[in-house]
PDB file of N, CA and C in Angstrom:
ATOM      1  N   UNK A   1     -17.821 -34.216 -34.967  1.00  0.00           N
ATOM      2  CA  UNK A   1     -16.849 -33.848 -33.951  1.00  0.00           C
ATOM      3  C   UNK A   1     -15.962 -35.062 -33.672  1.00  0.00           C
ATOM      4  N   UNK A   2     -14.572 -35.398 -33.541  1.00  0.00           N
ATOM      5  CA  UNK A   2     -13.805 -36.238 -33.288  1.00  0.00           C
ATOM      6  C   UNK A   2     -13.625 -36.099 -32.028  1.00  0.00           C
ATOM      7  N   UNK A   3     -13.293 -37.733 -31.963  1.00  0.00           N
ATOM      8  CA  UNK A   3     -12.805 -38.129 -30.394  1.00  0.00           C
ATOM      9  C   UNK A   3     -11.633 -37.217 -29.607  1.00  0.00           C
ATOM     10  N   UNK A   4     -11.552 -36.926 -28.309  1.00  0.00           N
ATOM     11  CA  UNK A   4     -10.790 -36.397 -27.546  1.00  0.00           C
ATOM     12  C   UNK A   4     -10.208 -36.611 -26.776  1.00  0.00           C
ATOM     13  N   UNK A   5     -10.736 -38.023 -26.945  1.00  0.00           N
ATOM     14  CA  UNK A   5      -9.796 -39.211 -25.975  1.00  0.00           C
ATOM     15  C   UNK A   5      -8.466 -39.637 -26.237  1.00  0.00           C
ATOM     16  N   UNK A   6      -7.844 -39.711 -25.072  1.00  0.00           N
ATOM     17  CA  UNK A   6      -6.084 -40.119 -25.257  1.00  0.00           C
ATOM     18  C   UNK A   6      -6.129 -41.654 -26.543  1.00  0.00           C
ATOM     19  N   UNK A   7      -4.773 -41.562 -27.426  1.00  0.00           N
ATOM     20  CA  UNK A   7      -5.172 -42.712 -27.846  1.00  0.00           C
ATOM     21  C   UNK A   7      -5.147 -44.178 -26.826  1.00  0.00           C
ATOM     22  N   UNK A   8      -5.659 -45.126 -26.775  1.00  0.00           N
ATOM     23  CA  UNK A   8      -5.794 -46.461 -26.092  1.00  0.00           C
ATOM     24  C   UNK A   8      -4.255 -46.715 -25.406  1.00  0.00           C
ATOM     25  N   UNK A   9      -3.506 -46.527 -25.846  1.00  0.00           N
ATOM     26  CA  UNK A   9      -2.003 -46.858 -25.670  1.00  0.00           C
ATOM     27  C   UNK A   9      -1.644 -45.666 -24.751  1.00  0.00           C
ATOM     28  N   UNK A  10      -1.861 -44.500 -24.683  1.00  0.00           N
ATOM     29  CA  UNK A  10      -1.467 -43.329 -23.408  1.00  0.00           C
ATOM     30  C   UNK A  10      -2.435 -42.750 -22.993  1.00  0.00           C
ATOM     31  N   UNK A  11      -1.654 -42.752 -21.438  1.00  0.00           N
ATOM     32  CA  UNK A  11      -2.695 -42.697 -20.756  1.00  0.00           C
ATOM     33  C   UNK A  11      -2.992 -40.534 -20.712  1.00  0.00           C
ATOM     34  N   UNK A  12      -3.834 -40.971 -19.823  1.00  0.00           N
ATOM     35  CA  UNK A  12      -4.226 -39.115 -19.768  1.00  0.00           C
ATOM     36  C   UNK A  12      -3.119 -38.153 -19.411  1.00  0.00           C
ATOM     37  N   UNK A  13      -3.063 -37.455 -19.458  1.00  0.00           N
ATOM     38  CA  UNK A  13      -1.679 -36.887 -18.693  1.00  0.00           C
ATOM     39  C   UNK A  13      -2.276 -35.398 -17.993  1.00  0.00           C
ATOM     40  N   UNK A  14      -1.812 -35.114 -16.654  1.00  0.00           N
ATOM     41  CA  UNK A  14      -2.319 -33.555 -16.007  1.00  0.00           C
ATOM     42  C   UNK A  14      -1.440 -33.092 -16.132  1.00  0.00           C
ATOM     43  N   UNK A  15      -1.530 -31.640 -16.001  1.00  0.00           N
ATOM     44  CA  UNK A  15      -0.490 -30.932 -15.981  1.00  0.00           C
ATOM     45  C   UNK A  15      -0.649 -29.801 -14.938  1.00  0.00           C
ATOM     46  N   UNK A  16      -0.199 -28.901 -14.221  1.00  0.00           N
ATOM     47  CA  UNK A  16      -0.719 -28.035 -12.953  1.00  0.00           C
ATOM     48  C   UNK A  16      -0.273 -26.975 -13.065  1.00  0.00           C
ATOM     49  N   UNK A  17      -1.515 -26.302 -13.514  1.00  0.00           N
ATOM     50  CA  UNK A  17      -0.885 -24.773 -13.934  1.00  0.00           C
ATOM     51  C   UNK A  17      -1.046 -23.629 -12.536  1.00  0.00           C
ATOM     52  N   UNK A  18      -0.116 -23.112 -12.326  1.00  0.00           N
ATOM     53  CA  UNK A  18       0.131 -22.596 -11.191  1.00  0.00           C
ATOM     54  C   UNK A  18       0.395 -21.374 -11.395  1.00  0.00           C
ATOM     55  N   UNK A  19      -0.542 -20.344 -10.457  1.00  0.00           N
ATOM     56  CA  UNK A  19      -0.536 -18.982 -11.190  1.00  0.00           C
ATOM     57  C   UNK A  19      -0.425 -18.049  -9.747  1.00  0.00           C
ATOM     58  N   UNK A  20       0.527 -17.195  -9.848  1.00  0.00           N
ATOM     59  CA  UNK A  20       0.717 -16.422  -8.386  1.00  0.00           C
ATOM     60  C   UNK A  20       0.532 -15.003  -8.643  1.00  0.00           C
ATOM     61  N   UNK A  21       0.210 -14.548  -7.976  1.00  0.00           N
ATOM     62  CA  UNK A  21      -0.279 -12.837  -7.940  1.00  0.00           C
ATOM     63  C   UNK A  21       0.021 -11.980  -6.676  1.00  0.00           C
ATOM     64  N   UNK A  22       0.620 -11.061  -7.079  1.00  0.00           N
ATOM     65  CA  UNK A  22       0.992 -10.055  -5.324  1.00  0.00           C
ATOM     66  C   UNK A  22       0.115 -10.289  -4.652  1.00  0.00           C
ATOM     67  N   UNK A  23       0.669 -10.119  -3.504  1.00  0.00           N
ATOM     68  CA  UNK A  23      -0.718 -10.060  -2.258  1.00  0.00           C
ATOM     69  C   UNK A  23      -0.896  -8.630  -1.988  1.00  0.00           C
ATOM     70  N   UNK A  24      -2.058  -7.859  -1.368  1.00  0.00           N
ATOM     71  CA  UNK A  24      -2.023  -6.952  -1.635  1.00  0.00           C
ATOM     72  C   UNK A  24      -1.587  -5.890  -0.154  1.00  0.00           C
ATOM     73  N   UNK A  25      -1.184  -6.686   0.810  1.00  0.00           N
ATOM     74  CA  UNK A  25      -0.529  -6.121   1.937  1.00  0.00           C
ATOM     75  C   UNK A  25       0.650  -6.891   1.946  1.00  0.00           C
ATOM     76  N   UNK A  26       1.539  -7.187   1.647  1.00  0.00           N
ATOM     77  CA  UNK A  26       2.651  -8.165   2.030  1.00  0.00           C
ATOM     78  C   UNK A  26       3.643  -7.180   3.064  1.00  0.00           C
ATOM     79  N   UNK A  27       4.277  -8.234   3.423  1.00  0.00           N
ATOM     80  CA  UNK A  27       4.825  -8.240   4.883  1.00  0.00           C
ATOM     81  C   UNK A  27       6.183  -7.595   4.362  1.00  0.00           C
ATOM     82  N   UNK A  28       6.835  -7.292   5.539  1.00  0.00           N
ATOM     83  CA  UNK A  28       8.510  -6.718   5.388  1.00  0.00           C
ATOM     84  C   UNK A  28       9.268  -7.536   5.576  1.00  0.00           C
ATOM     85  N   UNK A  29      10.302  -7.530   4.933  1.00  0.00           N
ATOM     86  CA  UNK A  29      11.003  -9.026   4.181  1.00  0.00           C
ATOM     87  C   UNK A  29      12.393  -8.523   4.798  1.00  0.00           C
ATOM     88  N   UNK A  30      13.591  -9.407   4.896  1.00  0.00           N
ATOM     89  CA  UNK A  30      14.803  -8.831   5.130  1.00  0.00           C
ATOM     90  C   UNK A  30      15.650  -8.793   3.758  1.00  0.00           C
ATOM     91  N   UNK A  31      15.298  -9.673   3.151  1.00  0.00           N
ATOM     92  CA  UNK A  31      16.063  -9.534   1.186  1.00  0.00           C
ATOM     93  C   UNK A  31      15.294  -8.725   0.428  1.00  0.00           C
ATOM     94  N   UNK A  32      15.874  -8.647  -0.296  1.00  0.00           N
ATOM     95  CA  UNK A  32      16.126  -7.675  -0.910  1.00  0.00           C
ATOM     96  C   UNK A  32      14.868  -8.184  -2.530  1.00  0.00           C
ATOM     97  N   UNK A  33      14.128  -6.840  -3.178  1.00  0.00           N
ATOM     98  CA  UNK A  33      13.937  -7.757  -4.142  1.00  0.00           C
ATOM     99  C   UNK A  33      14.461  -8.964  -5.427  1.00  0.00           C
ATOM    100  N   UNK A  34      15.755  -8.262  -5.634  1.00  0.00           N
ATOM    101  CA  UNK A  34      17.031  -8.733  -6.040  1.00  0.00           C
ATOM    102  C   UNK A  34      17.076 -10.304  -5.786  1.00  0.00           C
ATOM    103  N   UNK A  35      17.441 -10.143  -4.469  1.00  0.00           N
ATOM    104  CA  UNK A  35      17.509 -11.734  -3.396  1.00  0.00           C
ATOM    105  C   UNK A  35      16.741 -12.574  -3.767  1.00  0.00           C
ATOM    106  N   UNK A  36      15.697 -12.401  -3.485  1.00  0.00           N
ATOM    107  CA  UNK A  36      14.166 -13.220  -3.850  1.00  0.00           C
ATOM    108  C   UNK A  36      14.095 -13.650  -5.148  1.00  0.00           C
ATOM    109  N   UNK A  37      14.441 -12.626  -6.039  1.00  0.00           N
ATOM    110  CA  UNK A  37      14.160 -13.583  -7.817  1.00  0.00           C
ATOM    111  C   UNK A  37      15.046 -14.707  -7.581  1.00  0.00           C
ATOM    112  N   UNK A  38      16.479 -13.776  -7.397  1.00  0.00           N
ATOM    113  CA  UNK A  38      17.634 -14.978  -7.531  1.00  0.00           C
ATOM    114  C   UNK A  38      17.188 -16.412  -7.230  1.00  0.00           C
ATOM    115  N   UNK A  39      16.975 -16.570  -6.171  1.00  0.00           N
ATOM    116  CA  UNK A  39      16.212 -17.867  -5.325  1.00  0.00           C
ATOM    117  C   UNK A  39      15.013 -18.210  -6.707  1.00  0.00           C
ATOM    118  N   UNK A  40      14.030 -17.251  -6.886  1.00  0.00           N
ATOM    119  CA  UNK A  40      13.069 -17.956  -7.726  1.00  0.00           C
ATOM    120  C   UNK A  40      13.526 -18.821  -9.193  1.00  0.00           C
ATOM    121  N   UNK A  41      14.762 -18.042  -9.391  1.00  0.00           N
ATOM    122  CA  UNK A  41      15.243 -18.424 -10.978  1.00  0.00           C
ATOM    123  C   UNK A  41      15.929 -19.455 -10.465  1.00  0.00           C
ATOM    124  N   UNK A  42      16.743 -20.021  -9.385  1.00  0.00           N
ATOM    125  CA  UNK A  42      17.279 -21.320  -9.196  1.00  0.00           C
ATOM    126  C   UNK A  42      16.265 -22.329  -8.510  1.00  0.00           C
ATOM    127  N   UNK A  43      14.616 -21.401  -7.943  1.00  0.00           N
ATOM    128  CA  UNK A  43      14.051 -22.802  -7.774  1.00  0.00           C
ATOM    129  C   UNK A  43      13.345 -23.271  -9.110  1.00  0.00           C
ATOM    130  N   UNK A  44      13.149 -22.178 -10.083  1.00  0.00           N
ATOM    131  CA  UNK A  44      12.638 -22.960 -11.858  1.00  0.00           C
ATOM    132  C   UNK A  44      13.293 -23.607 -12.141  1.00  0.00           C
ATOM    133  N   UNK A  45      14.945 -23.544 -11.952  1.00  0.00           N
ATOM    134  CA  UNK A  45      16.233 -24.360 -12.538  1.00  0.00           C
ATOM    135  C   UNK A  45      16.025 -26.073 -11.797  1.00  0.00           C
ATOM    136  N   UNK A  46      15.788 -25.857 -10.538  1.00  0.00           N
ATOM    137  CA  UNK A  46      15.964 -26.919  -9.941  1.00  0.00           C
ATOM    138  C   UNK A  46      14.768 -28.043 -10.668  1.00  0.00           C
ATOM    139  N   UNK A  47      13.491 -27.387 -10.524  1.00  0.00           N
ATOM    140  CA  UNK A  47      12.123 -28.078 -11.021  1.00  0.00           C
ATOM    141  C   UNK A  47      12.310 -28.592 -12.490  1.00  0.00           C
ATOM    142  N   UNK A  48      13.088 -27.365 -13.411  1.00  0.00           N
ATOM    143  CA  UNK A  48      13.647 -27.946 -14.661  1.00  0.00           C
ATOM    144  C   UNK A  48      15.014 -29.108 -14.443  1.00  0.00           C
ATOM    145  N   UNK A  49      15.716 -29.405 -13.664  1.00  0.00           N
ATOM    146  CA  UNK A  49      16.607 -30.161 -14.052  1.00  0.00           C
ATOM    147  C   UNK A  49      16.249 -31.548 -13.246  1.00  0.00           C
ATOM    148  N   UNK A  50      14.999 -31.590 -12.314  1.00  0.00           N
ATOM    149  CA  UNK A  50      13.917 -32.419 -11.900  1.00  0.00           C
ATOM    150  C   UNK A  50      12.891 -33.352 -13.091  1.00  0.00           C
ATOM    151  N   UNK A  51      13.192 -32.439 -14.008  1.00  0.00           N
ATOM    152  CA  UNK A  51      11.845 -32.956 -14.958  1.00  0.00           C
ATOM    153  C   UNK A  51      10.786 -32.167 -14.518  1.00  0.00           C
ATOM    154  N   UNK A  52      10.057 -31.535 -14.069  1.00  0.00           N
ATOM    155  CA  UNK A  52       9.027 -31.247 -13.703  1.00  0.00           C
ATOM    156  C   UNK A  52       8.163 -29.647 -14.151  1.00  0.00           C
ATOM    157  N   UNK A  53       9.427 -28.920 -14.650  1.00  0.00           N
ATOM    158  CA  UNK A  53       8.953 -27.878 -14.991  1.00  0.00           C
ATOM    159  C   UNK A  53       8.830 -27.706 -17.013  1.00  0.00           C
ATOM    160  N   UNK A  54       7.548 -27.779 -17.423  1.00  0.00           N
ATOM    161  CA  UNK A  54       6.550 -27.982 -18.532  1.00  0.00           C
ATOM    162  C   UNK A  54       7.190 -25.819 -19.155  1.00  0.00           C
ATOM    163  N   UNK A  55       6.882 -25.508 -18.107  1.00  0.00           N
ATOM    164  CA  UNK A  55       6.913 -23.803 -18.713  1.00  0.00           C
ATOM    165  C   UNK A  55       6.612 -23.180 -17.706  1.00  0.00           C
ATOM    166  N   UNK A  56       7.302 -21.493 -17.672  1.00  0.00           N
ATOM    167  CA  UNK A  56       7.379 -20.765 -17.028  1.00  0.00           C
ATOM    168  C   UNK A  56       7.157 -19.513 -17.498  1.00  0.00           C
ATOM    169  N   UNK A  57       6.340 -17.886 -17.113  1.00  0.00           N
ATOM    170  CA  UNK A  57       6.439 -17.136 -17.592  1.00  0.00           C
ATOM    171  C   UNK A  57       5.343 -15.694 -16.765  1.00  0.00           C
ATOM    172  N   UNK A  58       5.510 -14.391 -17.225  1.00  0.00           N
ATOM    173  CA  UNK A  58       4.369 -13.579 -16.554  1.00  0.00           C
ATOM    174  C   UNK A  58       3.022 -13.816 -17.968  1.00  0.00           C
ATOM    175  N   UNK A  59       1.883 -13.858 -17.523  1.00  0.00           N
ATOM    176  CA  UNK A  59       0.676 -13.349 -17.719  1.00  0.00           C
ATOM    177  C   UNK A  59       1.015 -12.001 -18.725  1.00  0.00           C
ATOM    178  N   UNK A  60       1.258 -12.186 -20.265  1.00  0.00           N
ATOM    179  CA  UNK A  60       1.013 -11.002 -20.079  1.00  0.00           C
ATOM    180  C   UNK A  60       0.656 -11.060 -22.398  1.00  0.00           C
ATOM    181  N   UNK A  61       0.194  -9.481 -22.691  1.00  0.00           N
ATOM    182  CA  UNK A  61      -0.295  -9.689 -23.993  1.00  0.00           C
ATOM    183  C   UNK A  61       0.578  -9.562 -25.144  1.00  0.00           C
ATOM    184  N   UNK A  62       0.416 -10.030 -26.586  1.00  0.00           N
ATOM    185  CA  UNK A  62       1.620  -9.849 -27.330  1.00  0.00           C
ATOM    186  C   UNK A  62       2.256  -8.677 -27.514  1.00  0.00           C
ATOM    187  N   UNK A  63       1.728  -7.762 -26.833  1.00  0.00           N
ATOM    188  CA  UNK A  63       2.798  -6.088 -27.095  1.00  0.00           C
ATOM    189  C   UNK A  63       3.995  -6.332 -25.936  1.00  0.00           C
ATOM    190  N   UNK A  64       3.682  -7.067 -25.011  1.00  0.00           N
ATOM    191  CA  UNK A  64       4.180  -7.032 -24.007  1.00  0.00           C
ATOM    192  C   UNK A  64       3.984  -6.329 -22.819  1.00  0.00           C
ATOM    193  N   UNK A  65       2.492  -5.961 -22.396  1.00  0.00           N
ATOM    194  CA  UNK A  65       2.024  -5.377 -21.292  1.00  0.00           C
ATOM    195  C   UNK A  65       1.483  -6.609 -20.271  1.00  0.00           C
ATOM    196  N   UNK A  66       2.502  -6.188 -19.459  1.00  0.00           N
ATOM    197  CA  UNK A  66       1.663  -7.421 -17.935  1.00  0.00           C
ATOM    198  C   UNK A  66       0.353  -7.559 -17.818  1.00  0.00           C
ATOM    199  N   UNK A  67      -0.268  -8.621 -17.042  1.00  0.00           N
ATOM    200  CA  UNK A  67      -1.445  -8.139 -16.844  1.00  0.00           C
ATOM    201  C   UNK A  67      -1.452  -9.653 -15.553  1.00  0.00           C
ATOM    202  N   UNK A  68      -2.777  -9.100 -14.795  1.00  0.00           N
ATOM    203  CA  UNK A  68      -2.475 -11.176 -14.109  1.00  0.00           C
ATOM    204  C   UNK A  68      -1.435 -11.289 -13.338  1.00  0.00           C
ATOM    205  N   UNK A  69      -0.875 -12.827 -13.376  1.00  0.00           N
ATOM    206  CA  UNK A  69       0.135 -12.822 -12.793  1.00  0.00           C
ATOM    207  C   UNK A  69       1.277 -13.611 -13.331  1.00  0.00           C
ATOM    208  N   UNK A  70       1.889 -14.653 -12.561  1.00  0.00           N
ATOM    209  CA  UNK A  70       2.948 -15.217 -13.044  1.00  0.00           C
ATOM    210  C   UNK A  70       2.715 -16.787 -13.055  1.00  0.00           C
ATOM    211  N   UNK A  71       3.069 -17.468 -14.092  1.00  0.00           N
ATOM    212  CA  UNK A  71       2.670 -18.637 -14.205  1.00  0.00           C
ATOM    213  C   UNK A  71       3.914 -19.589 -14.470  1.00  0.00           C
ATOM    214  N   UNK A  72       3.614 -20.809 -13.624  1.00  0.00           N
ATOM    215  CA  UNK A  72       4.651 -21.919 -13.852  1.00  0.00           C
ATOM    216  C   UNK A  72       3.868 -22.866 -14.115  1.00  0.00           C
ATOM    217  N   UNK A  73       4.167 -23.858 -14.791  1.00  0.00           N
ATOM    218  CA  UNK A  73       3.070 -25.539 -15.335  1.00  0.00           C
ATOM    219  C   UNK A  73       3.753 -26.909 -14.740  1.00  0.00           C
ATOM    220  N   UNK A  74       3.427 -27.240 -14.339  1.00  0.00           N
ATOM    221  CA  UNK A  74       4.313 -28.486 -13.460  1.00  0.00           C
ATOM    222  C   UNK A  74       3.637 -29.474 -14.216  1.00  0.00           C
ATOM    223  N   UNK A  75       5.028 -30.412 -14.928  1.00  0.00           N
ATOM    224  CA  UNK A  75       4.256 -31.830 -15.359  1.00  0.00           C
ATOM    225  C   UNK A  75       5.516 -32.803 -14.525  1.00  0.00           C
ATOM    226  N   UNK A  76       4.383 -34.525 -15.139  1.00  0.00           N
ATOM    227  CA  UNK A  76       5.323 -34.890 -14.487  1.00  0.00           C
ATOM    228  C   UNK A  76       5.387 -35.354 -12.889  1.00  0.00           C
ATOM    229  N   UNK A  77       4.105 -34.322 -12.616  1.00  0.00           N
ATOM    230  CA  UNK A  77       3.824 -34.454 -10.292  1.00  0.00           C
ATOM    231  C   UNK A  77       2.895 -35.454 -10.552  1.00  0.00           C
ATOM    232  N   UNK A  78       2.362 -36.653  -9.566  1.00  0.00           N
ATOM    233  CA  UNK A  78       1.220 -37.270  -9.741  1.00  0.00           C
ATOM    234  C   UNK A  78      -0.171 -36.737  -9.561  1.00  0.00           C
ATOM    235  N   UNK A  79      -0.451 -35.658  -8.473  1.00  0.00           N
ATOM    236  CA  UNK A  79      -1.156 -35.330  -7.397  1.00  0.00           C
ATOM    237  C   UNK A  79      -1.381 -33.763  -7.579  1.00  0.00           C
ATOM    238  N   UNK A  80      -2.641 -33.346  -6.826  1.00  0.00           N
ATOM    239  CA  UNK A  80      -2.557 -31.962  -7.220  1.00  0.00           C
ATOM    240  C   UNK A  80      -1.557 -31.723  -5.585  1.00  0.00           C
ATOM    241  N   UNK A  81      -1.747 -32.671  -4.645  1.00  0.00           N
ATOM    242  CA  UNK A  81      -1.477 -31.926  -3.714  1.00  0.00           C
ATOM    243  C   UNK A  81      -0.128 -32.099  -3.172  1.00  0.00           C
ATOM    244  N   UNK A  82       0.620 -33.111  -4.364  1.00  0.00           N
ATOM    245  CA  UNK A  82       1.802 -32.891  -4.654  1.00  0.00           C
ATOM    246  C   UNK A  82       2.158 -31.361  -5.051  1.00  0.00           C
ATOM    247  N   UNK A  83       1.752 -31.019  -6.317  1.00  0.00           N
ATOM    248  CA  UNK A  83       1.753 -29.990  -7.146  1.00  0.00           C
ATOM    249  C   UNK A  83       1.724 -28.625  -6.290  1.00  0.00           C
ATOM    250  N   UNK A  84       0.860 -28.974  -5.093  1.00  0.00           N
ATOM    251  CA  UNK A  84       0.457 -27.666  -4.371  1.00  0.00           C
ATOM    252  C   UNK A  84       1.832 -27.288  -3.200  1.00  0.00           C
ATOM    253  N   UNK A  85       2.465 -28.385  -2.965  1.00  0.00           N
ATOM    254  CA  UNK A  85       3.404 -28.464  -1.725  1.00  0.00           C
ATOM    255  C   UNK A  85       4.237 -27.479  -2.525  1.00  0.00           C
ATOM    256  N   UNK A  86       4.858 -28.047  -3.928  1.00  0.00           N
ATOM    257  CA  UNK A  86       5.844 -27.701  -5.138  1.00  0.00           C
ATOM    258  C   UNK A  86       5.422 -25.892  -4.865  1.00  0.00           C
ATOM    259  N   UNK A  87       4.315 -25.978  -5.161  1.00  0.00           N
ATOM    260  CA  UNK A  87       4.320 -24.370  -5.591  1.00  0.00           C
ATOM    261  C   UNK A  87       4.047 -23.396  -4.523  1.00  0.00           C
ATOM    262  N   UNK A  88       3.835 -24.149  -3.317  1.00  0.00           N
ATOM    263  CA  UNK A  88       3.600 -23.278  -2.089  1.00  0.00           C
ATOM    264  C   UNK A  88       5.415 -23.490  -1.550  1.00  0.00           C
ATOM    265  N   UNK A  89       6.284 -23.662  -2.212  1.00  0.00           N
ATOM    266  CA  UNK A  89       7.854 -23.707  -2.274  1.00  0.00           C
ATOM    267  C   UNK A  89       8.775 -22.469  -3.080  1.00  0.00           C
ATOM    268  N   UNK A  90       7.833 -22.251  -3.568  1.00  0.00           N
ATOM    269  CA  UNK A  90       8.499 -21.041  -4.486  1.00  0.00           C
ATOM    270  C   UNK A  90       9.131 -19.637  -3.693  1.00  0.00           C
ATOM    271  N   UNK A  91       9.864 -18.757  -3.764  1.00  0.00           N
ATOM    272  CA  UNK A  91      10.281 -17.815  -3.371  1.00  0.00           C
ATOM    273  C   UNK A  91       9.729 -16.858  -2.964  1.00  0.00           C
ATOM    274  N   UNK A  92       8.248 -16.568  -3.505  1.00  0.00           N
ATOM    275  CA  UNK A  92       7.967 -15.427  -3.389  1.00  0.00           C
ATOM    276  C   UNK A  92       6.863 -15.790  -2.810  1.00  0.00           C
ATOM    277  N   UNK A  93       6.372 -16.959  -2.753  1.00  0.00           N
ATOM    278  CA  UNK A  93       4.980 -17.339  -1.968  1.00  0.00           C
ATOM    279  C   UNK A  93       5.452 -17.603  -0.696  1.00  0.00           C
ATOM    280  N   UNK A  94       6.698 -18.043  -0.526  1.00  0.00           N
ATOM    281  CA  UNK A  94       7.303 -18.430   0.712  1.00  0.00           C
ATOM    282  C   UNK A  94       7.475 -17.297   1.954  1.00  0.00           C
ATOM    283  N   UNK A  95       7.736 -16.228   0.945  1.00  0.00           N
ATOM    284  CA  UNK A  95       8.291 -14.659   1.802  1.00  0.00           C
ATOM    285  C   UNK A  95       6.721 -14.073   2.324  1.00  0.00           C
ATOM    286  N   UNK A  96       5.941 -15.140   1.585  1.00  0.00           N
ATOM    287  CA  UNK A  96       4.759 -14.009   1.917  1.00  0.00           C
ATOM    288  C   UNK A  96       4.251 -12.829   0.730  1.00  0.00           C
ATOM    289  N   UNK A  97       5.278 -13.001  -0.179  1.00  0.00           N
ATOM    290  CA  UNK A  97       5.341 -11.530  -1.064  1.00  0.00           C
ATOM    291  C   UNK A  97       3.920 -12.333  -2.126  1.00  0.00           C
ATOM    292  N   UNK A  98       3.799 -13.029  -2.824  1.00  0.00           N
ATOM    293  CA  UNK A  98       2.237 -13.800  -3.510  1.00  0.00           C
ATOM    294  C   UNK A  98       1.965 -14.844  -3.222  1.00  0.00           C
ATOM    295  N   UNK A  99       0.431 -14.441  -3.639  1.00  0.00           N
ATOM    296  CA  UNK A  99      -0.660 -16.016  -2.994  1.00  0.00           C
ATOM    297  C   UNK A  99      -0.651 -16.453  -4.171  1.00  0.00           C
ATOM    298  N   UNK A 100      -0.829 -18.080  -4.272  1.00  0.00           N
ATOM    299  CA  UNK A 100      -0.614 -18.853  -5.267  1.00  0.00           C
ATOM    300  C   UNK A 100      -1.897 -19.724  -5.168  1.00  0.00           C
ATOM    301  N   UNK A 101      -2.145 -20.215  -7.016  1.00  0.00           N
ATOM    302  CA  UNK A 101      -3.782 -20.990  -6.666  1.00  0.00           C
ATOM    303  C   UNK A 101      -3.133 -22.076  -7.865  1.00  0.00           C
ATOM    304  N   UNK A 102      -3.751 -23.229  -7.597  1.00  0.00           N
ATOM    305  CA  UNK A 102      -2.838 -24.335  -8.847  1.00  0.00           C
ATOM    306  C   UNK A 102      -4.048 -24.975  -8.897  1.00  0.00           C
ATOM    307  N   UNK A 103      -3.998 -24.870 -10.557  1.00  0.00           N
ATOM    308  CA  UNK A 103      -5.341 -25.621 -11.204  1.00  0.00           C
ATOM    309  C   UNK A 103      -4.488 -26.744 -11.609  1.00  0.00           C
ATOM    310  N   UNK A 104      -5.374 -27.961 -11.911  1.00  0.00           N
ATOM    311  CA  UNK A 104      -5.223 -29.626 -12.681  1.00  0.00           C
ATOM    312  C   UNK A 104      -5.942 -28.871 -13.900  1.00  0.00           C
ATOM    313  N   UNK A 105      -4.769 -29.361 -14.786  1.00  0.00           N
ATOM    314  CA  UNK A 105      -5.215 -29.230 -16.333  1.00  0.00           C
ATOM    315  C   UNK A 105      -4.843 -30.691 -17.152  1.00  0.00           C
ATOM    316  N   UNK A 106      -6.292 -31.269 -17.609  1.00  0.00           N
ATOM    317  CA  UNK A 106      -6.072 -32.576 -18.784  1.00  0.00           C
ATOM    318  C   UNK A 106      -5.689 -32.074 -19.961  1.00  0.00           C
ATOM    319  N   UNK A 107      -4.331 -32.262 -20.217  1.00  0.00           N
ATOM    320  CA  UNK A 107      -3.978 -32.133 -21.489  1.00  0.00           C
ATOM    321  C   UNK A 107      -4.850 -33.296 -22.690  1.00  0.00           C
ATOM    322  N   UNK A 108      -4.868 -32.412 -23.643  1.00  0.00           N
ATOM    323  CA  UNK A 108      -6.245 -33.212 -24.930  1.00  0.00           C
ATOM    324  C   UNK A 108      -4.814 -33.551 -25.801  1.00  0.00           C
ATOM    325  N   UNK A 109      -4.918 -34.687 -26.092  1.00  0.00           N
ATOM    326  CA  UNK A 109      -4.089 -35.251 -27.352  1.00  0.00           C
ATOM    327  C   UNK A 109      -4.511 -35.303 -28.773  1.00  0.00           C
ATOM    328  N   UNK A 110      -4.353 -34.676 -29.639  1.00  0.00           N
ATOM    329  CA  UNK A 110      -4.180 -34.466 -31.115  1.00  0.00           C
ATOM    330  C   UNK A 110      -3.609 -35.446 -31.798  1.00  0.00           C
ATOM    331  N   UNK A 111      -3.559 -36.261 -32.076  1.00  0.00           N
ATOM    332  CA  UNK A 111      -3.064 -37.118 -32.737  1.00  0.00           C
ATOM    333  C   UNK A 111      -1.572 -37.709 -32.093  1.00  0.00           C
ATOM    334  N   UNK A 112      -0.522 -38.238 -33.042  1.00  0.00           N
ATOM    335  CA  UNK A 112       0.656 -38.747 -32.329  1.00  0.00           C
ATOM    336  C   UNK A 112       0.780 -38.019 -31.209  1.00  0.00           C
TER     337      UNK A 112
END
């Protein structure tokens, strides 16, 4: 079995995978669903032109059936509880409309 350790020269790197799912009573909102993406697709834009956003996307299988929820990867934050402020910022966690849970993930280095 080979080593899995970063090479000597870089260091570890996390990454915070952040995964949100409807809530299953959510509240009455004054926007519109419309409203709400809009906001979500300029707060991915913002996190991407931050550096910080790794990938974005729904949970779902190669036919293309949903399943789960919606996932963003934050690299780049130091902290999970950096990471957690970031994603308890999002649009739709904000409205109340999903609860959000953000795992620390050690990315494993493969060679270069």
């Amino acid at each position: 079995m080979s080593d899995l350790s970063p090479p000597a020269d870089r260091e570890p790197q996390y990454l915070f995978v952040c995964v949100s799912k409807p809530v299953d009573s959510p509240p009455e909102i004054t926007l519109s669903a419309k409203e709400v993406h809009a906001q979500h697709v300029v707060f991915l834009k913002d996190l991407f032109d931050r550096g910080l956003l790794f990938g974005s996307g729904p949970q779902q299988d190669q036919g293309g059936e949903r399943y789960g929820g919606a996932v963003v990867i934050l690299q780049n934050v130091a902290t999970m509880e950096e990471a957690r402020k970031i994603a308890l910022d999002e649009p739709n966690v904000r409205q109340g409309l999903r609860a959000m849970e953000v795992f620390a993930w050690r990315r494993v280095w493969f060679g270069g």
